[in-house]
Protein backbone atom coordinates (compact mmCIF):
# COMPACT_ATOMS: atom_id res chain seq x y z
CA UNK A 1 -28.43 38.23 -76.22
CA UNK A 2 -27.44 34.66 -77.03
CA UNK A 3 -24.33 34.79 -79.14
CA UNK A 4 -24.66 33.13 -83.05
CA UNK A 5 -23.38 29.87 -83.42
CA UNK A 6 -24.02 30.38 -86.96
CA UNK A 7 -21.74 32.69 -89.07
CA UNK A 8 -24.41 32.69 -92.24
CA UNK A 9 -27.10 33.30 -89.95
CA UNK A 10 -24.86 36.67 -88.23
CA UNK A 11 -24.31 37.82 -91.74
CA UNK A 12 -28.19 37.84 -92.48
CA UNK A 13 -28.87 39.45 -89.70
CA UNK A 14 -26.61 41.80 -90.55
CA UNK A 15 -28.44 42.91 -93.81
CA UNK A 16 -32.11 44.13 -92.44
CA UNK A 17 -32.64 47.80 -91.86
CA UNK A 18 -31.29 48.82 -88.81
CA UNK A 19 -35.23 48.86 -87.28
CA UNK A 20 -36.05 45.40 -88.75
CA UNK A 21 -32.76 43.96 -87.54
CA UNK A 22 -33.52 45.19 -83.50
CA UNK A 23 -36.98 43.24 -83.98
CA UNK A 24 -35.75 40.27 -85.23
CA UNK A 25 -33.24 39.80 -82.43
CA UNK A 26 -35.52 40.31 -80.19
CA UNK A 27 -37.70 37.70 -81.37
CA UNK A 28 -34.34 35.30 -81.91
CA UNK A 29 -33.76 35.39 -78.33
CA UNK A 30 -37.44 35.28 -77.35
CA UNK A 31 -37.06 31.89 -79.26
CA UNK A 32 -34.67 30.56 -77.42
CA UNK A 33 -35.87 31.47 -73.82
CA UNK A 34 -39.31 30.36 -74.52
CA UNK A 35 -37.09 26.96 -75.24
CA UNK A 36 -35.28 27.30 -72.37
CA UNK A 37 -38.82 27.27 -70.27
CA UNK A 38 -40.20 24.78 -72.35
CA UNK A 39 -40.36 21.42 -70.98
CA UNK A 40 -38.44 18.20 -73.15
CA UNK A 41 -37.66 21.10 -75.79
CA UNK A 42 -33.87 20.22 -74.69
CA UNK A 43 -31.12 22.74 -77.47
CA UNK A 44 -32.18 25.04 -80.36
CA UNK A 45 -30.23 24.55 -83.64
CA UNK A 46 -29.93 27.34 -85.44
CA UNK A 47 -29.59 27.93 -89.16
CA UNK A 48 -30.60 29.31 -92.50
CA UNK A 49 -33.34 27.82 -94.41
CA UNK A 50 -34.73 29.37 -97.83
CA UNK A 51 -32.08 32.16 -96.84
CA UNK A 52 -34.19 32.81 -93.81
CA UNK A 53 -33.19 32.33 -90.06
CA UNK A 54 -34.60 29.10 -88.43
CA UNK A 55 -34.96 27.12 -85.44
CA UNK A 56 -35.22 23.74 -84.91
CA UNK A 57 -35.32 21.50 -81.92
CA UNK A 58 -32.02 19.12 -81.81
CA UNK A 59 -33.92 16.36 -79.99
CA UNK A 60 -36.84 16.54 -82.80
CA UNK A 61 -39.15 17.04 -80.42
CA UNK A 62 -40.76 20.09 -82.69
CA UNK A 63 -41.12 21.97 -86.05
CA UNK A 64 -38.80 24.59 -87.45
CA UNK A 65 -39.79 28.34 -86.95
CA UNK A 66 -38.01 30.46 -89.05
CA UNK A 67 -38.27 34.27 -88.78
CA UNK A 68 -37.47 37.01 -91.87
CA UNK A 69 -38.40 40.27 -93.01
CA UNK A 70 -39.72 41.25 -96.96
CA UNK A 71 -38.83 44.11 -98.87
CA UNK A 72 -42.31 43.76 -100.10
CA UNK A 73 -44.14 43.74 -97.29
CA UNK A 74 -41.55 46.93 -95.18
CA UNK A 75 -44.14 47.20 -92.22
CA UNK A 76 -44.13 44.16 -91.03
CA UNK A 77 -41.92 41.08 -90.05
CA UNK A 78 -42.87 37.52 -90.11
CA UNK A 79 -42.49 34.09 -88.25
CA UNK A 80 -43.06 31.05 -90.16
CA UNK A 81 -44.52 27.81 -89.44
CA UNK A 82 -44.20 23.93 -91.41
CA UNK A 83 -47.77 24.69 -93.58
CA UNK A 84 -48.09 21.17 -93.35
CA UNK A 85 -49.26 21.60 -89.72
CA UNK A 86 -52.13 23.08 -87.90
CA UNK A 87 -50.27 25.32 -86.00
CA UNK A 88 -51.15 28.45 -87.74
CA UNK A 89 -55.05 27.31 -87.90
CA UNK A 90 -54.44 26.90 -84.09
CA UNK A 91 -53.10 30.44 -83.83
CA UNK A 92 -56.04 31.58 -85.30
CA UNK A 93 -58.22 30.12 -83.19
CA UNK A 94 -56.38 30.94 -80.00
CA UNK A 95 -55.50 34.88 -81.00
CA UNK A 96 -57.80 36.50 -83.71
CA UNK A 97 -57.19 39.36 -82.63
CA UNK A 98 -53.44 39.49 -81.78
CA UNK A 99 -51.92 38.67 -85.05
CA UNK A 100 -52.25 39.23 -89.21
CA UNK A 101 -51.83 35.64 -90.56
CA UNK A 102 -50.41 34.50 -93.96
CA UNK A 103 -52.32 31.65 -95.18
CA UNK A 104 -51.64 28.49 -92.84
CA UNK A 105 -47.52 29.55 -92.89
CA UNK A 106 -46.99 32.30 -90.74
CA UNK A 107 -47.75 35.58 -88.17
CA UNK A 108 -47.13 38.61 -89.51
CA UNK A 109 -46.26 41.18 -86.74
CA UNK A 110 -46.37 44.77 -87.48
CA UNK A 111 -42.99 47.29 -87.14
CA UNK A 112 -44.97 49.69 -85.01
CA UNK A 113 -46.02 49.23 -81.43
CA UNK A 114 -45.37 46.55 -78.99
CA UNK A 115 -45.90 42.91 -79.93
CA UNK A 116 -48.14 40.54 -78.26
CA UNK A 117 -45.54 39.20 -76.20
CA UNK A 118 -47.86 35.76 -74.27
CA UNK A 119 -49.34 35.01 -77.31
CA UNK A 120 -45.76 34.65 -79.11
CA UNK A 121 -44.73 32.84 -76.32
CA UNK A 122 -47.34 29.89 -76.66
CA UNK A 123 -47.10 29.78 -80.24
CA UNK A 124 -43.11 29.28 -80.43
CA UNK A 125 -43.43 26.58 -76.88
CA UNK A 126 -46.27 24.97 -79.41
CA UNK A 127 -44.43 24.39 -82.63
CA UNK A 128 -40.99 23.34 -80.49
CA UNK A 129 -43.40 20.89 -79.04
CA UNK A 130 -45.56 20.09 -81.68
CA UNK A 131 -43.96 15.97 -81.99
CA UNK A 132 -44.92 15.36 -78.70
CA UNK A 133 -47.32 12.98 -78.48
CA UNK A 134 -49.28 14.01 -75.86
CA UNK A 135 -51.75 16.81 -76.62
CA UNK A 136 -54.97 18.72 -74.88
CA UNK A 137 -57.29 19.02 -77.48
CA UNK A 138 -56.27 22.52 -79.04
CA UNK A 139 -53.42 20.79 -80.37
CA UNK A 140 -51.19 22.37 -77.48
CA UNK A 141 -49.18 20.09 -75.30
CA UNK A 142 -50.15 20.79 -71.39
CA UNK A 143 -46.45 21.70 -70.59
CA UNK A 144 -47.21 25.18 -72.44
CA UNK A 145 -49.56 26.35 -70.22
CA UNK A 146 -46.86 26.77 -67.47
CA UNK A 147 -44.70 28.25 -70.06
CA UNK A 148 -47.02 31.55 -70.80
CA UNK A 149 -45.42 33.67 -68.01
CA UNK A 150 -44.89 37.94 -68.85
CA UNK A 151 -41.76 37.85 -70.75
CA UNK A 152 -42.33 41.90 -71.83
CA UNK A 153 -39.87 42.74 -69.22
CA UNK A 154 -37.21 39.66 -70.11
CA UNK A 155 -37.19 41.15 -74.00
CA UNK A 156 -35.73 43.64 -75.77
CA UNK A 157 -38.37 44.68 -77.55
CA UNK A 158 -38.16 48.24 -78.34
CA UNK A 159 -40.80 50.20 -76.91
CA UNK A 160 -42.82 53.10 -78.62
């Protein structure tokens, strides 16, 4: 597991349910390898924005994800997307099937069972990339199609 750089966002990991917390790391680091096999995506900056953990490209090259769990909502954790994009209308188009979806902000992934590992993949190499100019007409750049390898074994997503 990459180590924080960020004491404030260590201490919010720190206060999810034991359960919640294992997901979300899991999901932290598949953040940063899918950067790390993204092409121009160059270092993640990490940090806390609306109290919630988020990722931004230091070269500007994409859009922040951030990632966070709800007491309201205690089946399910979330990653979150600019709504001023059309990355989450993209998402839907791309996996109906794989995800619940929050408006045009975010994928909601269940607690239970194994997520859908590829599809998260594309979607975090998309919004990392999403200021590059060139695009294929989903609104992915082409660089992400080389990205989608099987990361289920590279993750430590716990298995059920």
């Amino acid at each position: 597991m990459k180590p924080f750089a960020n004491a404030d966002v260590a201490a919010k990991f720190n206060t999810y349910p034991p359960n919640v917390q294992l997901r979300l790391l899991a999901l932290r680091e598949l953040i940063f390898q899918t950067a790390a096999m993204t092409q121009g995506v160059g270092e993640i900056e990490e940090s806390l924005k609306w109290g919630e953990p988020a990722y931004l490209t230091k070269n500007k090259t994409g859009s922040t994800i951030r990632i966070d769990w709800k007491e309201k909502a205690p089946d399910q954790y979330a990653m979150y997307f600019n709504c001023k994009t059309n990355l989450v209308e993209t998402f839907k188009t791309l996996f109906p099937n794989d995800f619940k979806f929050e408006g045009n902000r975010a994928l909601a992934l269940s607690l239970e069972g194994v997520p859908p590992v590829d599809s998260l993949v594309i979607c975090i190499a998309a919004s990392l990339t999403y200021h590059v100019k060139k695009r294929t007409a989903g609104g992915i750049p082409p660089s992400i199609k080389s990205t989608c390898v099987d990361m289920e074994d590279q993750t430590s997503y716990p298995k059920r």
